[in-house]
PDB file of N, CA and C in Angstrom:
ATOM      1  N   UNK A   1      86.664 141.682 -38.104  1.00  0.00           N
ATOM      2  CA  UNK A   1      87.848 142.167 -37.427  1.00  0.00           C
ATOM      3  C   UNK A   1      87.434 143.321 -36.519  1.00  0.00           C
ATOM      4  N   UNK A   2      87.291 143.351 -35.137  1.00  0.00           N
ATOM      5  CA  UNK A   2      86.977 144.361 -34.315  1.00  0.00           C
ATOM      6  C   UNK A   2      88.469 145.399 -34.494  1.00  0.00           C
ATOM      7  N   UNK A   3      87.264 146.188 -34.224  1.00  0.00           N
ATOM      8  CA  UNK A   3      88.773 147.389 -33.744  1.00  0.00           C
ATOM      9  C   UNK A   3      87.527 148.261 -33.160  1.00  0.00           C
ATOM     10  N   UNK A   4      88.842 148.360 -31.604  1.00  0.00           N
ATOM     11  CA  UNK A   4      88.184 149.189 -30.615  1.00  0.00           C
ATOM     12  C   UNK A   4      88.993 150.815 -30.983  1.00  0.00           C
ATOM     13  N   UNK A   5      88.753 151.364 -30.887  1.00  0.00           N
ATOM     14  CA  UNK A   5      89.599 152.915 -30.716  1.00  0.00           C
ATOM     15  C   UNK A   5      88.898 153.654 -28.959  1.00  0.00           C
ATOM     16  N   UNK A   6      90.039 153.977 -28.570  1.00  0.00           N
ATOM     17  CA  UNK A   6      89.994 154.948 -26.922  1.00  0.00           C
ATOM     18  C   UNK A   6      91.008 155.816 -26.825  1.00  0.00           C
ATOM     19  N   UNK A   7      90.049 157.136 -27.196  1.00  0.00           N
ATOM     20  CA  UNK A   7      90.677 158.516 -26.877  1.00  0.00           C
ATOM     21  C   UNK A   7      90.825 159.036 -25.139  1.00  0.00           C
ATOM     22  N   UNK A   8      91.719 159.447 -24.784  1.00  0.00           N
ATOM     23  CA  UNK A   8      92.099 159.770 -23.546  1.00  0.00           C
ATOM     24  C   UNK A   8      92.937 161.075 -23.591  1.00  0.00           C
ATOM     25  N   UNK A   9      93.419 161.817 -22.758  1.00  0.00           N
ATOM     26  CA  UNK A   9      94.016 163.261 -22.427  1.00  0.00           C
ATOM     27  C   UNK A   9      95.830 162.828 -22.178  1.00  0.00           C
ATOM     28  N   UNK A  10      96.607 162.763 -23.164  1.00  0.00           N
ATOM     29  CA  UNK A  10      97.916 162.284 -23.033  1.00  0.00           C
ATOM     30  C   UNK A  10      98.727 163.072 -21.801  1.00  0.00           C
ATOM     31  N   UNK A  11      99.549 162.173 -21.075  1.00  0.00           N
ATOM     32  CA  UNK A  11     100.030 162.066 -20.139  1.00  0.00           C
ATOM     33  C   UNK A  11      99.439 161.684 -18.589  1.00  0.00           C
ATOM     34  N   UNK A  12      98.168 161.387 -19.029  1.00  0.00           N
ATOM     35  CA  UNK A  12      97.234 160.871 -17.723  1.00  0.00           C
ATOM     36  C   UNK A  12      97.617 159.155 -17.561  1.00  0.00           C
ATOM     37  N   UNK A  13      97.834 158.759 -18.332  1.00  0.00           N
ATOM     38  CA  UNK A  13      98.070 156.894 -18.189  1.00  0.00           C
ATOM     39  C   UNK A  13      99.149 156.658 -18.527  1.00  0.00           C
ATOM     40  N   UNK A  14      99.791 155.722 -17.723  1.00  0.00           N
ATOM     41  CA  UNK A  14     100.868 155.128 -17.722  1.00  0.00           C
ATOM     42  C   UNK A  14     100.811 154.101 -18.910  1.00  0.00           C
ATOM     43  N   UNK A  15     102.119 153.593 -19.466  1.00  0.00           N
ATOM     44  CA  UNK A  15     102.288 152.764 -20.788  1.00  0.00           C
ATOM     45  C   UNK A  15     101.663 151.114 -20.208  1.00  0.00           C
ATOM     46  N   UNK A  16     102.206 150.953 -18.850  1.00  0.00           N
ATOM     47  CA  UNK A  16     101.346 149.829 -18.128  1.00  0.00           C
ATOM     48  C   UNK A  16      99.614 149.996 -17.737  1.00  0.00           C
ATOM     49  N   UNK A  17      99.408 151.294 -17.901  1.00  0.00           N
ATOM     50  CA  UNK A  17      97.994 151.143 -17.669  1.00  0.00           C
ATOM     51  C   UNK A  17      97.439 150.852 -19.287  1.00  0.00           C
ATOM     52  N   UNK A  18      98.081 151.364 -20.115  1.00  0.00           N
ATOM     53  CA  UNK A  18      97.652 151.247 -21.275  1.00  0.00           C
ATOM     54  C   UNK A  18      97.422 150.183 -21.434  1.00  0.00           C
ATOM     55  N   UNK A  19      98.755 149.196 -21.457  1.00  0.00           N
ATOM     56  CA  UNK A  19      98.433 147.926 -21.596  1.00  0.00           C
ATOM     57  C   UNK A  19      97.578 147.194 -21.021  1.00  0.00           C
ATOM     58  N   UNK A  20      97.501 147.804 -19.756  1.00  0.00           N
ATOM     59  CA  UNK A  20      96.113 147.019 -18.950  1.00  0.00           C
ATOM     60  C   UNK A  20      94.786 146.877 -19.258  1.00  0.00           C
ATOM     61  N   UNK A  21      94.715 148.311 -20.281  1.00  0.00           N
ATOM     62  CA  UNK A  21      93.127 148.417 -20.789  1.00  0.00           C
ATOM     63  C   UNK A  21      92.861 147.952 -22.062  1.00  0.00           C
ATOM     64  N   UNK A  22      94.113 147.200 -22.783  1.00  0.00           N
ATOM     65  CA  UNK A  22      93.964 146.652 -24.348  1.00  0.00           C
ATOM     66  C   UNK A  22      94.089 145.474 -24.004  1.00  0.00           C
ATOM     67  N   UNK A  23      94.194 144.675 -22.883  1.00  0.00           N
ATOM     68  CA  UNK A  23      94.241 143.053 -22.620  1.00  0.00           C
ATOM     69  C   UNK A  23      92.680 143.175 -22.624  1.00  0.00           C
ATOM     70  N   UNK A  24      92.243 144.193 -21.280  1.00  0.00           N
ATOM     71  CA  UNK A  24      90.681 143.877 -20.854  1.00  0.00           C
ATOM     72  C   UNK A  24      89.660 144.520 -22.049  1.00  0.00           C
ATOM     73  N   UNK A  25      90.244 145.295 -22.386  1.00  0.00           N
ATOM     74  CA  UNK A  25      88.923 145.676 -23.613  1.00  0.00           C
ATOM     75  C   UNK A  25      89.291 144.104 -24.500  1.00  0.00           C
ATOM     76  N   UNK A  26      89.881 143.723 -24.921  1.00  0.00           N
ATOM     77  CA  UNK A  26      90.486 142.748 -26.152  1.00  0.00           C
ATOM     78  C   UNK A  26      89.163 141.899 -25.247  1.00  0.00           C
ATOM     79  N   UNK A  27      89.296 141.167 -23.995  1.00  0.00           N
ATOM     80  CA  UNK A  27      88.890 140.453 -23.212  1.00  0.00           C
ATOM     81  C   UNK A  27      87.396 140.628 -23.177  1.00  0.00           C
ATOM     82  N   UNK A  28      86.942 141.908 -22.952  1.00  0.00           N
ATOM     83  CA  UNK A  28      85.354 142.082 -23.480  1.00  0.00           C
ATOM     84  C   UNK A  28      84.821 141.687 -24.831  1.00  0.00           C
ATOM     85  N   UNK A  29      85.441 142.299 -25.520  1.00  0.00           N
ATOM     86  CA  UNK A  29      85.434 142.451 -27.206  1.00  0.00           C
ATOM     87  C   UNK A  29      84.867 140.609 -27.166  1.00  0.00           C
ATOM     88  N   UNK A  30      86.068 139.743 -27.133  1.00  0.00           N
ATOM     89  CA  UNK A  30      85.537 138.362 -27.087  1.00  0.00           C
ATOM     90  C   UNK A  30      85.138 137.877 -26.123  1.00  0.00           C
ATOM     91  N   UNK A  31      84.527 138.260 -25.033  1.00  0.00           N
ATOM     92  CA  UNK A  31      83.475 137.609 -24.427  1.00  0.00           C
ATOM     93  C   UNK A  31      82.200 137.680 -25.066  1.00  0.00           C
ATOM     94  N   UNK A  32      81.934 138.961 -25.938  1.00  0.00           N
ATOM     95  CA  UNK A  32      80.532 138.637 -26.780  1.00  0.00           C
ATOM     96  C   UNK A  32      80.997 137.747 -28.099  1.00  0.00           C
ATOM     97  N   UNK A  33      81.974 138.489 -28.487  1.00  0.00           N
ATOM     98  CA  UNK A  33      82.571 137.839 -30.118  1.00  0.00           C
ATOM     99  C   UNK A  33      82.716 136.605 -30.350  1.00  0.00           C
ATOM    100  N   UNK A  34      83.304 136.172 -29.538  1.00  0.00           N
ATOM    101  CA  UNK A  34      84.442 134.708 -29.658  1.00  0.00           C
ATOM    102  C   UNK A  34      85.854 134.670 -29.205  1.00  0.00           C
ATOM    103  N   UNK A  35      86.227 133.880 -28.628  1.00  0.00           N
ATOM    104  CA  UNK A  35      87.274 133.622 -28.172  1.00  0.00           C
ATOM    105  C   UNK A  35      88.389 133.619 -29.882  1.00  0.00           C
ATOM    106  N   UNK A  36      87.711 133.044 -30.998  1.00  0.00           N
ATOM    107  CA  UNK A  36      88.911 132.849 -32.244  1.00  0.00           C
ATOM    108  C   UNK A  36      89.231 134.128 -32.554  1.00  0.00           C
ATOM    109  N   UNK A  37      88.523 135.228 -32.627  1.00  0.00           N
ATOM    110  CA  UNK A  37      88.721 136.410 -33.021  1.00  0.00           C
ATOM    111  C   UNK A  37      89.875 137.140 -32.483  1.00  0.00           C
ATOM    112  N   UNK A  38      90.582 136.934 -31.591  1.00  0.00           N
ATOM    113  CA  UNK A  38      91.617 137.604 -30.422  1.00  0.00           C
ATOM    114  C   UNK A  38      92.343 137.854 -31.676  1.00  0.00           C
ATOM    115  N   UNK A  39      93.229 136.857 -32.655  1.00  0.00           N
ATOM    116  CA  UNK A  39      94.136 137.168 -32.990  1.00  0.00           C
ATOM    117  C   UNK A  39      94.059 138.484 -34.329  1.00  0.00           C
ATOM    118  N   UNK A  40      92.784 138.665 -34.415  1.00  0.00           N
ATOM    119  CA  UNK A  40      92.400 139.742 -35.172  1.00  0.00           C
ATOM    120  C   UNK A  40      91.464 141.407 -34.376  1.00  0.00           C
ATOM    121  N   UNK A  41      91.811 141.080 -33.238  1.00  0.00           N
ATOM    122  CA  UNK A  41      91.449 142.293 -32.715  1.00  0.00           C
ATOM    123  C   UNK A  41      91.642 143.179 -32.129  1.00  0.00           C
ATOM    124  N   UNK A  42      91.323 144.402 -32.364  1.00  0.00           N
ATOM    125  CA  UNK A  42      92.621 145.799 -32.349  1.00  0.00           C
ATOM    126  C   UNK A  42      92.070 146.406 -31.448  1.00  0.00           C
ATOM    127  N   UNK A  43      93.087 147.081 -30.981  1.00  0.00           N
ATOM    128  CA  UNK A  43      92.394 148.211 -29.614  1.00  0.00           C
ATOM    129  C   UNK A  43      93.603 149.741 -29.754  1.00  0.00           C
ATOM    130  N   UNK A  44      93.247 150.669 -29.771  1.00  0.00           N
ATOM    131  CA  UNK A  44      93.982 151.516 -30.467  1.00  0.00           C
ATOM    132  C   UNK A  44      93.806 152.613 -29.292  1.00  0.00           C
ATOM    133  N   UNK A  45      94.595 152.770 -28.753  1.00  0.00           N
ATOM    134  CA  UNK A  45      94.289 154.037 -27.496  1.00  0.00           C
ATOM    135  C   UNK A  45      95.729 155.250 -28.350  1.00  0.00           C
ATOM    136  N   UNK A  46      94.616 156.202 -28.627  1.00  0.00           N
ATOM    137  CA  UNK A  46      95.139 157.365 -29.142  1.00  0.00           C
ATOM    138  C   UNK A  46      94.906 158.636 -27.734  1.00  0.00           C
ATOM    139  N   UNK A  47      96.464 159.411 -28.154  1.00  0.00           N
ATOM    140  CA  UNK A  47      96.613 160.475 -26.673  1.00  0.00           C
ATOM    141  C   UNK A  47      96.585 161.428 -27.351  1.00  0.00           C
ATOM    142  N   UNK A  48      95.402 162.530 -26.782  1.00  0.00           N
ATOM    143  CA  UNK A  48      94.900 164.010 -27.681  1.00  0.00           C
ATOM    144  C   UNK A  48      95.601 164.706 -26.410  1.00  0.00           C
ATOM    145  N   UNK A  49      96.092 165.773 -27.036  1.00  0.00           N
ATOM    146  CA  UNK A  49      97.113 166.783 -26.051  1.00  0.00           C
ATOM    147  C   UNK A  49      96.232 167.209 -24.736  1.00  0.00           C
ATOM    148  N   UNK A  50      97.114 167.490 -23.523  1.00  0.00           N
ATOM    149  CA  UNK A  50      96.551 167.661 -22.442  1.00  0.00           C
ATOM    150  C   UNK A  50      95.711 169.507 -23.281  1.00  0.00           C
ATOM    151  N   UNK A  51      94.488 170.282 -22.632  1.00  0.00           N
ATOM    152  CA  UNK A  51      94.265 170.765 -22.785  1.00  0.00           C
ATOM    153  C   UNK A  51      93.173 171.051 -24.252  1.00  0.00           C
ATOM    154  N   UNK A  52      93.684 170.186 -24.744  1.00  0.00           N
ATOM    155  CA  UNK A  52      93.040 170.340 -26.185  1.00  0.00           C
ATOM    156  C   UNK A  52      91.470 169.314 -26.548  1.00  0.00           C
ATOM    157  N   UNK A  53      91.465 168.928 -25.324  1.00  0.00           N
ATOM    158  CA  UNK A  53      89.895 168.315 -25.131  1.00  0.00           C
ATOM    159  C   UNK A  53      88.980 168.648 -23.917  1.00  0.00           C
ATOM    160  N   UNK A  54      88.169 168.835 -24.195  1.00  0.00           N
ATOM    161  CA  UNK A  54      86.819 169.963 -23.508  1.00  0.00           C
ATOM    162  C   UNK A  54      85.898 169.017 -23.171  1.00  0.00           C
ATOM    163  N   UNK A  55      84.933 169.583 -22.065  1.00  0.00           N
ATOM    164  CA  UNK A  55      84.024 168.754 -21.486  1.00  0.00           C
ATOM    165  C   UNK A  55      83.048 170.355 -21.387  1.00  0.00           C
ATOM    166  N   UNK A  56      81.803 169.768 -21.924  1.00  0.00           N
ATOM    167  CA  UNK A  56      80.919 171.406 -21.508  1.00  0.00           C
ATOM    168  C   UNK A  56      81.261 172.252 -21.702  1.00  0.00           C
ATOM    169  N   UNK A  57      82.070 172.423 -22.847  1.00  0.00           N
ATOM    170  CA  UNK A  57      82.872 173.646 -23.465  1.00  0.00           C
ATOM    171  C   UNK A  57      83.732 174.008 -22.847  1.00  0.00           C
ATOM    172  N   UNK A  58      84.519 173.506 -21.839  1.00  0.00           N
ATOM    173  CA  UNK A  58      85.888 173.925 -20.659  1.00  0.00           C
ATOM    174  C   UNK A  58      86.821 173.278 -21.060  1.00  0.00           C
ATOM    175  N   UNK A  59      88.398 173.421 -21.591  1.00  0.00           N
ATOM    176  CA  UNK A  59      89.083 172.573 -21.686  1.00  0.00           C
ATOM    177  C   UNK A  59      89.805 171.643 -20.229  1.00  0.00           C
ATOM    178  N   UNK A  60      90.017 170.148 -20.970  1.00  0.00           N
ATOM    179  CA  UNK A  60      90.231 169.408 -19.471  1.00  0.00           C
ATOM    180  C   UNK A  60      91.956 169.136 -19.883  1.00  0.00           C
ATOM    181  N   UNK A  61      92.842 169.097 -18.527  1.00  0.00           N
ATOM    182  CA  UNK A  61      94.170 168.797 -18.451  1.00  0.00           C
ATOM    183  C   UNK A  61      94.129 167.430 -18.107  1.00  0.00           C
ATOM    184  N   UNK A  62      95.307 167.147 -18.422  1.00  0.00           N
ATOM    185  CA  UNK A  62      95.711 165.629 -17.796  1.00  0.00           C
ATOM    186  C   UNK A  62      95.741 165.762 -15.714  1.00  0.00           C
ATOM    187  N   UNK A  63      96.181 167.557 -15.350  1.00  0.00           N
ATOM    188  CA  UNK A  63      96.084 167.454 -14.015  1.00  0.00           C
ATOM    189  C   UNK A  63      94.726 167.563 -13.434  1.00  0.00           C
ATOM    190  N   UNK A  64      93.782 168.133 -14.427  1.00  0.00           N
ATOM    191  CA  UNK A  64      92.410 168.168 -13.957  1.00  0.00           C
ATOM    192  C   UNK A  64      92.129 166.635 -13.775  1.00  0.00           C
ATOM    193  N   UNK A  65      92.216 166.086 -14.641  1.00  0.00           N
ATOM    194  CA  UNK A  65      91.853 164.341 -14.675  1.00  0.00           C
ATOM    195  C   UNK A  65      92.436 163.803 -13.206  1.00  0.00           C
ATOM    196  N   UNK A  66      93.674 164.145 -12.973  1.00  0.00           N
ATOM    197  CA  UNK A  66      94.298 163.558 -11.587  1.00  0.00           C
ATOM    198  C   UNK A  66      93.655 163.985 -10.558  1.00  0.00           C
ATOM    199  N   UNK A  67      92.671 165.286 -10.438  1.00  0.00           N
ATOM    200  CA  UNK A  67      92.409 165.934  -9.292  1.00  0.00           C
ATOM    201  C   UNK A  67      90.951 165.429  -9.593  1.00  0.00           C
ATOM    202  N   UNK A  68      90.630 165.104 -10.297  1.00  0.00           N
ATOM    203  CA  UNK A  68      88.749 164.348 -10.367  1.00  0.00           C
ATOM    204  C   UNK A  68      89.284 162.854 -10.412  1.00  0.00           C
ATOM    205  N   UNK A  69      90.157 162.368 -10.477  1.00  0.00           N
ATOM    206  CA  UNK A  69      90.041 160.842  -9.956  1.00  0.00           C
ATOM    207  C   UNK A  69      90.097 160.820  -8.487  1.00  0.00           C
ATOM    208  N   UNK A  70      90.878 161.683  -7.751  1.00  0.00           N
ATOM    209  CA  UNK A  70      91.037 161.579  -6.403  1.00  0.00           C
ATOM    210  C   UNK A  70      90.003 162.192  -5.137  1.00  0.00           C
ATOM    211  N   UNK A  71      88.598 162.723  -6.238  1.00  0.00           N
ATOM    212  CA  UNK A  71      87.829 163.037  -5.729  1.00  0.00           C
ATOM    213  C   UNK A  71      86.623 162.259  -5.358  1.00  0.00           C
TER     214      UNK A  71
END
């Protein structure tokens, strides 16, 4: 039974992007696995508070994330 888990900075992704990335991870997952496995495989995107996750010891915002995607 796979189970993926993906931590991200809450309020950066939309509930449709979410969903977008648990079809295609699911979609990786069984391109190595197997196609039978789908109906047993989990993808779990958990949202850690804006601010409360660090990169190089700096904490990162959900607006920092918006201003380094557009860079």
């Amino acid at each position: 039974m796979p189970l993926v888990q993906i931590k991200g900075i809450s309020g950066y992704l939309s509930i449709e992007q979410k969903q977008e990335i648990i079809r295609k991870v699911t979609d990786a997952v069984l391109s190595v696995e197997g196609e039978g496995l789908r109906s047993v495989t989990w993808v779990l995107i958990e949202d850690v508070p804006s601010g409360a996750w660090g990169v190089g010891g700096t904490p990162v915002s959900s607006d920092d994330l918006r201003a380094m995607s557009k860079a």
